[in-house]
C-alpha atoms as a PDB file:
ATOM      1  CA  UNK A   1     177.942 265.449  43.802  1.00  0.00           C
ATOM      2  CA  UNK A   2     179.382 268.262  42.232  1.00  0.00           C
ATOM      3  CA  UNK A   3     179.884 270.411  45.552  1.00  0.00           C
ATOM      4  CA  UNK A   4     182.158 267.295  46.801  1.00  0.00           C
ATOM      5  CA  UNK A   5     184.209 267.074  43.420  1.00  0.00           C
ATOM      6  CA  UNK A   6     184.831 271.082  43.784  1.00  0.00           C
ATOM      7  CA  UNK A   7     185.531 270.779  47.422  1.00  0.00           C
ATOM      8  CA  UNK A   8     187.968 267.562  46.411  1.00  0.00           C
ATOM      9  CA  UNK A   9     189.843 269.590  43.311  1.00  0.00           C
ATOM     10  CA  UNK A  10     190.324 272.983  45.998  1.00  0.00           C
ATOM     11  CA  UNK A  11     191.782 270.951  48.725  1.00  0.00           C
ATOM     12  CA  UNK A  12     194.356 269.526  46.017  1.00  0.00           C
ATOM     13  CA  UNK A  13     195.115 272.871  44.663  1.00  0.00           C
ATOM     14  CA  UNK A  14     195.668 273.621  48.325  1.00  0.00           C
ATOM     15  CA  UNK A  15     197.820 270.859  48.499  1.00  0.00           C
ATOM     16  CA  UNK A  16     199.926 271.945  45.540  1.00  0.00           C
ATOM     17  CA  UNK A  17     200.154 275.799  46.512  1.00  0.00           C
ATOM     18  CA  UNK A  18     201.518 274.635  50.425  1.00  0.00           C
ATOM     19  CA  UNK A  19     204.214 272.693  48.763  1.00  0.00           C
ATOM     20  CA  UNK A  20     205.550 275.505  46.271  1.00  0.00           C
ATOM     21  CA  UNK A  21     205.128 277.898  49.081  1.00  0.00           C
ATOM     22  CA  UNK A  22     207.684 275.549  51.349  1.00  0.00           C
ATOM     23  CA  UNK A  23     210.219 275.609  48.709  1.00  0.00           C
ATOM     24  CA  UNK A  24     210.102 278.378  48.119  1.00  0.00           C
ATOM     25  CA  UNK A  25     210.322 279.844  51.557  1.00  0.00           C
ATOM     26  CA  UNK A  26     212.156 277.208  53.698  1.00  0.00           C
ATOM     27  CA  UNK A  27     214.644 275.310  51.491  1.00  0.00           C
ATOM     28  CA  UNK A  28     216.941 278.942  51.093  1.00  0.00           C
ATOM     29  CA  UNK A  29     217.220 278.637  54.492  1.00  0.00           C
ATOM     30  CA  UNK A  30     219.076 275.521  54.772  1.00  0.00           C
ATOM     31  CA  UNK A  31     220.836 276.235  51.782  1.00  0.00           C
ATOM     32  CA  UNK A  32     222.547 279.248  53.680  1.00  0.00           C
ATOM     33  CA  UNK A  33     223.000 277.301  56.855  1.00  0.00           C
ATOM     34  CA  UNK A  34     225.005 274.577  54.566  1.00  0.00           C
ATOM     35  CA  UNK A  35     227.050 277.427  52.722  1.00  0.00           C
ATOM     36  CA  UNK A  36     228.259 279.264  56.209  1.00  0.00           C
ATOM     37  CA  UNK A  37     229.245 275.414  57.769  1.00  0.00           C
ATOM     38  CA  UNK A  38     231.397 274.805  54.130  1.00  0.00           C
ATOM     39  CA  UNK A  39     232.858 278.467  54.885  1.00  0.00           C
ATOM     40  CA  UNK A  40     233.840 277.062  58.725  1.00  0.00           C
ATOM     41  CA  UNK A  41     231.297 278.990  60.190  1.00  0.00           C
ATOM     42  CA  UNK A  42     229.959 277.149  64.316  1.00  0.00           C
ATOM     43  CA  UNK A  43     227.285 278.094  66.112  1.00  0.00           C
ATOM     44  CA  UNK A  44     229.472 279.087  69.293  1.00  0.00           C
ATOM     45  CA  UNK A  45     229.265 277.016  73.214  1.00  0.00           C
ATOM     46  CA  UNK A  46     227.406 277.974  75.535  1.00  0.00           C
ATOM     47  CA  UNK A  47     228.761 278.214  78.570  1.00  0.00           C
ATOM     48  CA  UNK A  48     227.263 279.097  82.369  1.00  0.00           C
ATOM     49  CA  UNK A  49     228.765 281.848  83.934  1.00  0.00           C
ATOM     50  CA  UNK A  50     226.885 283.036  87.230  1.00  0.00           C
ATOM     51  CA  UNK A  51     226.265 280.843  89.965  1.00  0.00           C
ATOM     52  CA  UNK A  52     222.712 279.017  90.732  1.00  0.00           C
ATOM     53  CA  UNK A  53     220.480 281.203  92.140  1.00  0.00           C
ATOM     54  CA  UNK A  54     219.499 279.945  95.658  1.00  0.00           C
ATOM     55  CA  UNK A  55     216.484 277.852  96.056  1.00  0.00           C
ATOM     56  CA  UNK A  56     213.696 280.438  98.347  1.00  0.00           C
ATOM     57  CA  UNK A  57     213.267 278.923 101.751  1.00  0.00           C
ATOM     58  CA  UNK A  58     210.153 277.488 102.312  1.00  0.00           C
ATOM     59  CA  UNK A  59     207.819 278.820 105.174  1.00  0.00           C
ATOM     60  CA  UNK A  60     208.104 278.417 108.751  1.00  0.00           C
ATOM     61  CA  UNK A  61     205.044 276.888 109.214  1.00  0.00           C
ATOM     62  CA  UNK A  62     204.065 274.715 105.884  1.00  0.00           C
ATOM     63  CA  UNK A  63     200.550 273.879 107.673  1.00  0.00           C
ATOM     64  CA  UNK A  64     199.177 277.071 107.750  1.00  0.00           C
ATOM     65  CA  UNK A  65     196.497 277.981 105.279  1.00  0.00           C
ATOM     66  CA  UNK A  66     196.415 281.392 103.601  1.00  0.00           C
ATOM     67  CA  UNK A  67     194.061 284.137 105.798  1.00  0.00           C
ATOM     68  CA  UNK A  68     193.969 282.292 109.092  1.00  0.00           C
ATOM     69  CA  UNK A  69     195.889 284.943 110.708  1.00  0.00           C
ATOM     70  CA  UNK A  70     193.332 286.914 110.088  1.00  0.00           C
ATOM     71  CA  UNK A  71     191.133 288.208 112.941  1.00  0.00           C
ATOM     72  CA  UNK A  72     187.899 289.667 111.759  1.00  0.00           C
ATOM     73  CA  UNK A  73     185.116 290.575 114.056  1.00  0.00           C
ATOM     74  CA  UNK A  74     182.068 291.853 112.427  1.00  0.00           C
END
C-alpha cells in the first residue's frame, strides 16, 4: 500500500515539475513572437519561383517484371 501511495505522490511531483518546466521554457517564446508583431514585424510570402519539375516518363513496357531480360544458362 505504501509502494502505490509513493508511486501516486512521484507521478504528481512529476506533474508539477513538467508544468514549471513549460513556463518556464515555452511561454518566452510567444512572448517574443507577440513583441516583434506589436513592433510590425511579418513573417515574409512565400512565393514559387522555378517551374515544376517534369513528371519522369513511365516505362515503355509497364508489364515487364524486373530480371526477365535476363538470360542465364547455368
Amino acid at each position: 500500500m505504501q509502494i502505490s501511495a509513493t508511486v501516486i505522490a512521484a507521478q504528481q511531483a512529476a506533474r508539477e515539475a513538467q508544468a514549471r518546466f513549460q513556463t518556464t521554457h515555452f511561454a518566452p517564446a510567444a512572448t517574443f513572437a507577440a513583441a516583434l508583431e506589436k513592433e510590425g514585424f511579418a513573417p515574409l510570402t512565400l512565393k514559387q519561383t522555378a517551374a515544376p519539375a517534369a513528371q519522369p516518363q513511365p516505362d515503355a513496357v509497364p508489364g515487364s517484371r524486373p530480371g526477365s531480360l535476363l538470360d542465364i544458362k547455368i
